[in-house]
N, C-alpha and C. Protein backbone atom coordinates (compact mmCIF):
# COMPACT_ATOMS: atom_id res chain seq x y z
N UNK A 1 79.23 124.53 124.93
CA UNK A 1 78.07 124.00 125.61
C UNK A 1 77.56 124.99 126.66
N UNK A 2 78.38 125.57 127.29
CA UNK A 2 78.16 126.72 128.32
C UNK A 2 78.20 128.12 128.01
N UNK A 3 77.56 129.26 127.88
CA UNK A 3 77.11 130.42 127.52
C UNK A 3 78.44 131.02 128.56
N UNK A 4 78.83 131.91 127.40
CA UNK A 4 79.98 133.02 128.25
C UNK A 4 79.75 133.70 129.03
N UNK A 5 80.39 133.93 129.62
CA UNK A 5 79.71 135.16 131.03
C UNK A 5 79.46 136.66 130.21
N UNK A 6 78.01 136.97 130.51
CA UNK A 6 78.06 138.06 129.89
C UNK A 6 78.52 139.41 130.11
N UNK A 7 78.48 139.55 131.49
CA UNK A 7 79.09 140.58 132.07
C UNK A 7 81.13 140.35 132.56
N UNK A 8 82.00 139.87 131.60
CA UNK A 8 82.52 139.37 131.50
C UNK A 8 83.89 140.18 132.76
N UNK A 9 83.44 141.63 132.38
CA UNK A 9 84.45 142.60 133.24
C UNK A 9 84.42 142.41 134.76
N UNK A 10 83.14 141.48 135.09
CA UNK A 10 82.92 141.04 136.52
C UNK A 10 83.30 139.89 137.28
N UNK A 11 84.00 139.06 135.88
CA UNK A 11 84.55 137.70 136.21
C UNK A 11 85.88 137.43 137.10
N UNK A 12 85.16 136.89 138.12
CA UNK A 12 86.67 136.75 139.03
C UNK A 12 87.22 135.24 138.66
N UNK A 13 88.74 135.61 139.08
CA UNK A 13 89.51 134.15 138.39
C UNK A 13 89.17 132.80 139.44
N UNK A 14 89.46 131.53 138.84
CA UNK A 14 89.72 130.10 139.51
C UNK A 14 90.09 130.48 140.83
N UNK A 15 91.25 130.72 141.18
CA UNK A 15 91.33 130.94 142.20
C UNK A 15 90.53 131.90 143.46
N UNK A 16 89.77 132.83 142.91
CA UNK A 16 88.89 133.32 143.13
C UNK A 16 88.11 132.27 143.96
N UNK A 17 87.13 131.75 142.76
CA UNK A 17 86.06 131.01 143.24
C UNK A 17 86.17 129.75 143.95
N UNK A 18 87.60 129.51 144.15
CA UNK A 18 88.34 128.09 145.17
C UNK A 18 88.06 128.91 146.07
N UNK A 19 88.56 129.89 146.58
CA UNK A 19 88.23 130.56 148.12
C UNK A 19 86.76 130.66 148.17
N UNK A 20 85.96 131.10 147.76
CA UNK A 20 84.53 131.68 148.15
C UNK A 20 84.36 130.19 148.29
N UNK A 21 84.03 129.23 147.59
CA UNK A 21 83.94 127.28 148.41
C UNK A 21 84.43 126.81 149.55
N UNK A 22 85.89 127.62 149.28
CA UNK A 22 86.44 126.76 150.71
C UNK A 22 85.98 127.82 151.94
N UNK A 23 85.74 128.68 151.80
CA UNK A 23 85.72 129.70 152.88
C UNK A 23 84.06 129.81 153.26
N UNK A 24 83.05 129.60 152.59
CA UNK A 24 81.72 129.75 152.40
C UNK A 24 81.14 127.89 153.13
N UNK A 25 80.22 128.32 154.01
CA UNK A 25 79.97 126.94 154.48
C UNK A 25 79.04 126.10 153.68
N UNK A 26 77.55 127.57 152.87
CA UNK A 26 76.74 126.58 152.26
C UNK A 26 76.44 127.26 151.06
N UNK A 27 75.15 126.51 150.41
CA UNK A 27 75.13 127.54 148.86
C UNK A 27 73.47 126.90 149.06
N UNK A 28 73.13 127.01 147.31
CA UNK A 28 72.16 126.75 147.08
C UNK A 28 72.47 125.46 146.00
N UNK A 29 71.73 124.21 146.05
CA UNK A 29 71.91 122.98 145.42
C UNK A 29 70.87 122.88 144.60
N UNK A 30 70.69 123.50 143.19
CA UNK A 30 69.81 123.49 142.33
C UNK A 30 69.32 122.17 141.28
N UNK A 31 68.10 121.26 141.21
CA UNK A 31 67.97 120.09 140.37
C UNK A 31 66.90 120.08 139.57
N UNK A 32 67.00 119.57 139.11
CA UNK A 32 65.51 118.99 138.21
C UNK A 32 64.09 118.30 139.08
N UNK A 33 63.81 118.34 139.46
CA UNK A 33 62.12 118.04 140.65
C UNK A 33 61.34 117.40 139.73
N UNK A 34 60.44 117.43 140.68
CA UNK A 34 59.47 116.25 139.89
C UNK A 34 58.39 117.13 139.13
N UNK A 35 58.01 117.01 138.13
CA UNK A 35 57.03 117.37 137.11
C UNK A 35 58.45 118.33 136.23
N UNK A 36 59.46 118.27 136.78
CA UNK A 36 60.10 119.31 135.65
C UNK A 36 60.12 120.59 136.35
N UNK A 37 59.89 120.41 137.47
CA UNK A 37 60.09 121.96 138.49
C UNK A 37 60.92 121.78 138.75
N UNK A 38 61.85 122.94 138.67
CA UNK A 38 62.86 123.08 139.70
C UNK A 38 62.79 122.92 141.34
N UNK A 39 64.14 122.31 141.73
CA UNK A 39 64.30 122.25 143.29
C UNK A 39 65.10 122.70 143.47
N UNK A 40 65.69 123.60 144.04
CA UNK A 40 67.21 124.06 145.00
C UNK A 40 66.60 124.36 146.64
N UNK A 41 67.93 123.64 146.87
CA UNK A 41 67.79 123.32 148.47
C UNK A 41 68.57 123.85 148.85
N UNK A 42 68.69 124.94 150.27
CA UNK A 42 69.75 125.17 150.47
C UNK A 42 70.57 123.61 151.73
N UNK A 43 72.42 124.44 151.23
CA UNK A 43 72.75 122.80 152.09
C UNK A 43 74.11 122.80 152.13
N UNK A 44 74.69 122.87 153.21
CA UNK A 44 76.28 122.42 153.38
C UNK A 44 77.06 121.57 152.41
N UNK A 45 78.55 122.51 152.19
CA UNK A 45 79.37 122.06 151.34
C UNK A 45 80.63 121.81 151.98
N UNK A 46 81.22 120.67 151.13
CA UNK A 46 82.84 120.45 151.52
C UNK A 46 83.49 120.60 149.91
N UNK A 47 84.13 121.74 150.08
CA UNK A 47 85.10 121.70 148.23
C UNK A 47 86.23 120.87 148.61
N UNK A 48 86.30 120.13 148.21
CA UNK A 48 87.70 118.83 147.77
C UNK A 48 88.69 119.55 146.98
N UNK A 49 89.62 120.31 147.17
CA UNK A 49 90.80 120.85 146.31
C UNK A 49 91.38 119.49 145.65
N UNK A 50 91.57 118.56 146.37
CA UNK A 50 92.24 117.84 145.57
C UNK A 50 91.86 116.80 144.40
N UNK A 51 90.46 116.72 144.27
CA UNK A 51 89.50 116.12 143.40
C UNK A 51 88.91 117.49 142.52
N UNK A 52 88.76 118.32 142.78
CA UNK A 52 87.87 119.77 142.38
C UNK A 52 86.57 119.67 142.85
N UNK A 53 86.11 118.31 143.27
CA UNK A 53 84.50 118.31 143.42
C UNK A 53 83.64 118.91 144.53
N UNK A 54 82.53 118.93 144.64
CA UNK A 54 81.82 119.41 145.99
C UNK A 54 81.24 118.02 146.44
N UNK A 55 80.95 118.36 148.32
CA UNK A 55 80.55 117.32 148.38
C UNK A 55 79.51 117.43 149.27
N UNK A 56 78.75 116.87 149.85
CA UNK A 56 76.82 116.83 150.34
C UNK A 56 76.99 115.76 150.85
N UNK A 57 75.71 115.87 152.04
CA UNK A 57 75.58 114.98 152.61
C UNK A 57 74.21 115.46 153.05
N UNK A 58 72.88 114.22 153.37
CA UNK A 58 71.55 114.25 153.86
C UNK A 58 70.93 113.00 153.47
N UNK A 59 70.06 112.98 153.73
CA UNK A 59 69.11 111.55 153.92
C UNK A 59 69.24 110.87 152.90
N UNK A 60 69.03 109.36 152.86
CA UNK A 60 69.26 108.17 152.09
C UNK A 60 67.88 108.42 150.74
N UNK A 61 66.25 109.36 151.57
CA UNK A 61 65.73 109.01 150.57
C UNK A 61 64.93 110.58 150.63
N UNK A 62 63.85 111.08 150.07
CA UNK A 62 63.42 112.49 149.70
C UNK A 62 63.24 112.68 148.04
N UNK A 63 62.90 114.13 148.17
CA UNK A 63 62.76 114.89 146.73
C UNK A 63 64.13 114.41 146.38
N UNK A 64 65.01 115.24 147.07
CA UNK A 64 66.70 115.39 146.65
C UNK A 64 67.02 114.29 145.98
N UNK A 65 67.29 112.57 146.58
CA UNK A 65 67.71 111.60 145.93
C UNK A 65 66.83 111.47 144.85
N UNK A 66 65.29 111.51 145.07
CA UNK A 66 64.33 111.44 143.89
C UNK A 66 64.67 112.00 142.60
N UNK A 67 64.93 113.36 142.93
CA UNK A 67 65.01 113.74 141.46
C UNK A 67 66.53 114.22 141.10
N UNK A 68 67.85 113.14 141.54
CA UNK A 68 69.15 112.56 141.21
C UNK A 68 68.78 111.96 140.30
N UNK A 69 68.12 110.93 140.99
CA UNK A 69 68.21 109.56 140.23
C UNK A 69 67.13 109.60 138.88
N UNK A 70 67.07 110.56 138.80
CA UNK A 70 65.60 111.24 137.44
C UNK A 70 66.57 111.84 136.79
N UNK A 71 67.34 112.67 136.96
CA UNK A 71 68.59 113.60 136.36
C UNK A 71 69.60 113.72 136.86
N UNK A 72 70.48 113.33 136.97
CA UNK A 72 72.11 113.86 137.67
C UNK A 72 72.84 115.08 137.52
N UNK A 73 71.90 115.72 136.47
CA UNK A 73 72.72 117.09 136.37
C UNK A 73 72.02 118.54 137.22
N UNK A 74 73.06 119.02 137.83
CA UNK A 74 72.99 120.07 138.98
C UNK A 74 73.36 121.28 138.78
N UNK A 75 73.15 122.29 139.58
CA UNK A 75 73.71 123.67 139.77
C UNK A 75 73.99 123.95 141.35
N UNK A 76 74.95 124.29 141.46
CA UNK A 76 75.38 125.02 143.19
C UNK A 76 75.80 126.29 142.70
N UNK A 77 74.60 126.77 144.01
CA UNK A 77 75.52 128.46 143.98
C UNK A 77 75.52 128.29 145.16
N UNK A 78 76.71 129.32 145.45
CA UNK A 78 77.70 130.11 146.28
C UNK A 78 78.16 131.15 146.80
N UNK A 79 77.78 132.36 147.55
CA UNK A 79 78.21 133.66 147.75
C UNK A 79 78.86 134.18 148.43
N UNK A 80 79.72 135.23 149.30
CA UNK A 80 80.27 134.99 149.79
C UNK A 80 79.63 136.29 151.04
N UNK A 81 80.55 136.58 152.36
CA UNK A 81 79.65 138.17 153.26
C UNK A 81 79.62 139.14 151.93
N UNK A 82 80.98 139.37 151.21
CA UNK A 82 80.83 140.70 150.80
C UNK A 82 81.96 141.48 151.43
N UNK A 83 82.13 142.93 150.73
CA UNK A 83 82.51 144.04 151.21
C UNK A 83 82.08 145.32 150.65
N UNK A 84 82.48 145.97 151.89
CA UNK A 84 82.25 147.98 151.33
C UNK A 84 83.27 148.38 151.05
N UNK A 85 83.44 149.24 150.42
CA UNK A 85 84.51 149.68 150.48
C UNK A 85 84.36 151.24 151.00
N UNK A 86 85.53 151.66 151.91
CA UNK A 86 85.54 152.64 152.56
C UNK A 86 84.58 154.19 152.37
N UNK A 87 83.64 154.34 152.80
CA UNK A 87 82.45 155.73 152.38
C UNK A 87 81.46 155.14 151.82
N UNK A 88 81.31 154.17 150.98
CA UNK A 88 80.24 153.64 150.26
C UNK A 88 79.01 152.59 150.88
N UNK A 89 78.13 152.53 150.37
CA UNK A 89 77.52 151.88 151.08
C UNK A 89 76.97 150.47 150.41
N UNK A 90 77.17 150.26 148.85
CA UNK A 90 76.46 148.89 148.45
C UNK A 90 77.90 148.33 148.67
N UNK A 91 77.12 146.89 148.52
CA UNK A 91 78.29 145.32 149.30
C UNK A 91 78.44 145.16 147.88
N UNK A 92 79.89 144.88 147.81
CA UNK A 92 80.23 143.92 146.61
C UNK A 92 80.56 142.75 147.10
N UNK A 93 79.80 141.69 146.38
CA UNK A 93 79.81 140.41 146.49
C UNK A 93 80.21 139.38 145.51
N UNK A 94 81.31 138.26 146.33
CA UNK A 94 81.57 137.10 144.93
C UNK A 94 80.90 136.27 144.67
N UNK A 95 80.22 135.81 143.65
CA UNK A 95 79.24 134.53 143.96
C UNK A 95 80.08 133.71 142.92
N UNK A 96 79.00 132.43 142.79
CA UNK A 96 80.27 131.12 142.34
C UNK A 96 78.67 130.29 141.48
N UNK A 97 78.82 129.82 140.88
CA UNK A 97 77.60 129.19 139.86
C UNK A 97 78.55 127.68 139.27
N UNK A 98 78.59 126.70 139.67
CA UNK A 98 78.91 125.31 139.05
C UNK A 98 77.53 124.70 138.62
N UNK A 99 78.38 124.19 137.39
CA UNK A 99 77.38 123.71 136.79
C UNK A 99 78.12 121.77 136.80
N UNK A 100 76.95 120.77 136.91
CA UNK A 100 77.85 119.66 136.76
C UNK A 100 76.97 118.69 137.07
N UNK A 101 77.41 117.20 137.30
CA UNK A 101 76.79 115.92 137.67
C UNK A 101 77.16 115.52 138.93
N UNK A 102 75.99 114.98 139.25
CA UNK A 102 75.98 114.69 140.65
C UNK A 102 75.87 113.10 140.74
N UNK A 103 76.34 112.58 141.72
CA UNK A 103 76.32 111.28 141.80
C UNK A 103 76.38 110.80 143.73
N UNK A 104 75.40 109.82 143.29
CA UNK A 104 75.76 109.44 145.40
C UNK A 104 76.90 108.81 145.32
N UNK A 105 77.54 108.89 146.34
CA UNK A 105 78.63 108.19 146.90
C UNK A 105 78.69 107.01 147.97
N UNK A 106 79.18 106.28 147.28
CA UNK A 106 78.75 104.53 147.59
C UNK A 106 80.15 103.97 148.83
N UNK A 107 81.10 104.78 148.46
CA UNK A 107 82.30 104.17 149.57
C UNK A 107 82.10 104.64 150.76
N UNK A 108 82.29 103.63 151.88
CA UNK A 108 81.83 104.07 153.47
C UNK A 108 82.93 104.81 153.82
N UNK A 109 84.06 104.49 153.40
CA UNK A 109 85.45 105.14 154.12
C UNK A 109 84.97 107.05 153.21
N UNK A 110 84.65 107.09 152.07
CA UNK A 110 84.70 108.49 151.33
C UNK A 110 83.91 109.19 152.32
N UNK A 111 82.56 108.82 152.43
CA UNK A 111 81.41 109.09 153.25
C UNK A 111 81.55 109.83 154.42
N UNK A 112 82.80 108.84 155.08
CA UNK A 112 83.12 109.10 156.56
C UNK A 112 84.15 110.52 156.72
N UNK A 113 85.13 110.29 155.34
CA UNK A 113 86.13 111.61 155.20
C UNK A 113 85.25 112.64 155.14
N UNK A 114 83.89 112.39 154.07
CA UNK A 114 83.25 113.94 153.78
C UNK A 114 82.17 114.49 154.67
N UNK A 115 81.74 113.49 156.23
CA UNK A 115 80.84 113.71 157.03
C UNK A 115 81.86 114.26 157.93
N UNK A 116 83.52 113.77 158.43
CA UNK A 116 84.25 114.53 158.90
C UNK A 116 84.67 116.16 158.54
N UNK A 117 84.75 116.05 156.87
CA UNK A 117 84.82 117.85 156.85
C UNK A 117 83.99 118.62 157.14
N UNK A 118 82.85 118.22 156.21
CA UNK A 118 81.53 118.90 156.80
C UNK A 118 81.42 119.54 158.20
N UNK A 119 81.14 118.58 159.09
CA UNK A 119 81.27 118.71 160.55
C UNK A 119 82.56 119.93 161.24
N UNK A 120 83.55 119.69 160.57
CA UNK A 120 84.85 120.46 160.83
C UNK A 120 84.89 121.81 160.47
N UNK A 121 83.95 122.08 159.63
CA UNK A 121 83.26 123.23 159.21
C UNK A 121 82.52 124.46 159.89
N UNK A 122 82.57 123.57 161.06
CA UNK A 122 81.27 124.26 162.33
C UNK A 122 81.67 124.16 163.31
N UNK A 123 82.57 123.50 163.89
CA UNK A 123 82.70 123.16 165.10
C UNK A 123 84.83 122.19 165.16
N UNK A 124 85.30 122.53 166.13
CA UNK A 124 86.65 121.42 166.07
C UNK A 124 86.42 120.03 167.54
N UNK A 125 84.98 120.20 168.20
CA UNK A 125 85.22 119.65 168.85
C UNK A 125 84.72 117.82 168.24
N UNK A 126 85.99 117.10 168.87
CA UNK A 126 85.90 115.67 168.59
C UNK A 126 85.16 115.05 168.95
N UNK A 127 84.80 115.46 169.99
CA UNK A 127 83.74 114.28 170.75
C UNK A 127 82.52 114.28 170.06
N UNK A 128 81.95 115.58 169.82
CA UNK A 128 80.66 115.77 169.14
C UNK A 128 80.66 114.67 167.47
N UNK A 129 82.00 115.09 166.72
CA UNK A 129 81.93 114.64 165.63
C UNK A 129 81.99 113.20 165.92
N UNK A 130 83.08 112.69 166.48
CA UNK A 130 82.81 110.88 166.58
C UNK A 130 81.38 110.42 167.12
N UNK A 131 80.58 111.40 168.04
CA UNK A 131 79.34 110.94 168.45
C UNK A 131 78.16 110.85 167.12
N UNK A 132 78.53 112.00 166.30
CA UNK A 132 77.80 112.07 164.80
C UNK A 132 78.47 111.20 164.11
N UNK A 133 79.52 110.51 163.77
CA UNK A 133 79.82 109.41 163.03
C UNK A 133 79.58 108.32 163.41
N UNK A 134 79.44 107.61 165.00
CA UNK A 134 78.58 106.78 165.20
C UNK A 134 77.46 106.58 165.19
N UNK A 135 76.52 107.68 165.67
CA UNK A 135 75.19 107.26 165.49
C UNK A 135 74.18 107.99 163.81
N UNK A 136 74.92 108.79 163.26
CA UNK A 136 74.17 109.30 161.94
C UNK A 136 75.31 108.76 160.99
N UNK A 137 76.16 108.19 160.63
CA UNK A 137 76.76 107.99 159.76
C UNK A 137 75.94 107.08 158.82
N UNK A 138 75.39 105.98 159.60
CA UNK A 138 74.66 104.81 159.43
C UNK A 138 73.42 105.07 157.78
N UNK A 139 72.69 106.63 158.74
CA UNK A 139 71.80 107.10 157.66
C UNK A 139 72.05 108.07 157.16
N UNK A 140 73.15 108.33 156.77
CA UNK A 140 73.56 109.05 155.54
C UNK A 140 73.64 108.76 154.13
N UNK A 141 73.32 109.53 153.54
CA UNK A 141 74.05 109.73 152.01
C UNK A 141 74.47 110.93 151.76
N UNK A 142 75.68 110.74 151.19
CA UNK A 142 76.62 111.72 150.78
C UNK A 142 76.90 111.89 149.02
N UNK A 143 76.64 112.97 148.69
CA UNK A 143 76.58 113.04 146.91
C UNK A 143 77.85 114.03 146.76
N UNK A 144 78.12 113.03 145.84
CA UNK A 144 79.68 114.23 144.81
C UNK A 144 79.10 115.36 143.56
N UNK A 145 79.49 116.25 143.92
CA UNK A 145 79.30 116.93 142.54
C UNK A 145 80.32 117.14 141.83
N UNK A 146 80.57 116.48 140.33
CA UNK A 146 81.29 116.70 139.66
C UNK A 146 80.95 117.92 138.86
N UNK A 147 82.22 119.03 138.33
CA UNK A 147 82.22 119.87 137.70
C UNK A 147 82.10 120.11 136.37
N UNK A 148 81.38 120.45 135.90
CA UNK A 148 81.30 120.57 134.08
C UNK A 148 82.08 122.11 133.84
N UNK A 149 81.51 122.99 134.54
CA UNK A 149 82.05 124.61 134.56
C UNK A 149 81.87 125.11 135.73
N UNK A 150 82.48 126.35 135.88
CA UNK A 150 82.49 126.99 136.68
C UNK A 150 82.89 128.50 136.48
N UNK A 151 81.77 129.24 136.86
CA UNK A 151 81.94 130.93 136.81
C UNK A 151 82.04 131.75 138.02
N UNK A 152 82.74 132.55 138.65
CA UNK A 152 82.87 133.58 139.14
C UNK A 152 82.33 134.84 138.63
N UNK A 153 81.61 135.70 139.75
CA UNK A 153 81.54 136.94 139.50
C UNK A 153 81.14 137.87 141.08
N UNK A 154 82.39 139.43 140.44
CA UNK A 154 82.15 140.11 141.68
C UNK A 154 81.02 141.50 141.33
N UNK A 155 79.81 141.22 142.18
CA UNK A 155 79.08 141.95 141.53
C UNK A 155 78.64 143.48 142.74
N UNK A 156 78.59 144.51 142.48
CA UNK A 156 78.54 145.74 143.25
C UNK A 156 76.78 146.43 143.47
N UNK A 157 76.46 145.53 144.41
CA UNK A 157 74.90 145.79 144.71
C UNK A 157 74.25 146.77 144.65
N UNK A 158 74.96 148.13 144.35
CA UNK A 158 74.42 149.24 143.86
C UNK A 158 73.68 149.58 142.51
């Protein structure tokens, strides 16, 4: 169902692309829009190691939920700073491409775990986050992305 990576010698492994998620705060959240245009938004991620999924969070209503609930199927990309390597001057970079279904997330307790990582992402102070879980929790929605595939690649900008 999914086209092989064509540049295949560039493919970095699973574990690879678990770090560039967990280590990377946001990506690009690619959907289906209205008339059949594409939308990608950029937008904060939480990778769930222990589910595999990604997870989102933003307003109850918009394009975004609009054109979910028109198509559930998504793309997130992912990149990471990069490096040089010593004398050289182009960045090699990992990027990360999931492909998968998206779905809102309906449990208040899930909601609350994935508005806590998020947040934890940026900042460790508590006070701020319990002040954002009392007063924005309320109008949130938070979407899972489930995984269909997932590719790695480290590519040398030169």
């Amino acid at each position: 169902m999914f086209r092989k990576m064509r540049r295949f010698k560039q493919q970095v492994s699973d574990d690879e692309c678990k770090r560039v998620l967990n280590e990377q705060k946001r990506g690009v959240l690619s959907l289906i829009g209205e008339n059949g245009y594409p939308y990608g938004i950029p937008i904060d991620h939480w990778y769930c190691e222990e589910d595999g999924c990604l997870y989102f969070h933003g307003a109850k209503e918009g394009h975004k939920i609009d054109a979910i609930n028109n198509c559930n199927k998504a793309c997130y990309t992912v990149y990471d700073e990069g490096f040089r390597k010593p004398g050289e001057w182009p960045l090699n970079i990992t990027s990360v491409i999931i492909f998968g279904h998206i779905e809102l997330v309906t449990d208040e307790e899930k909601a609350r775990e994935i508005c806590t990582r998020l947040v934890e992402k940026f900042t460790d102070d508590k006070e701020y986050l319990e002040r954002e879980l009392k007063n924005a929790l309320p109008r949130v929605q938070c979407l899972k992305l489930i995984p269909d595939h997932m590719t790695g690649k480290l590519v040398n900008e030169s």
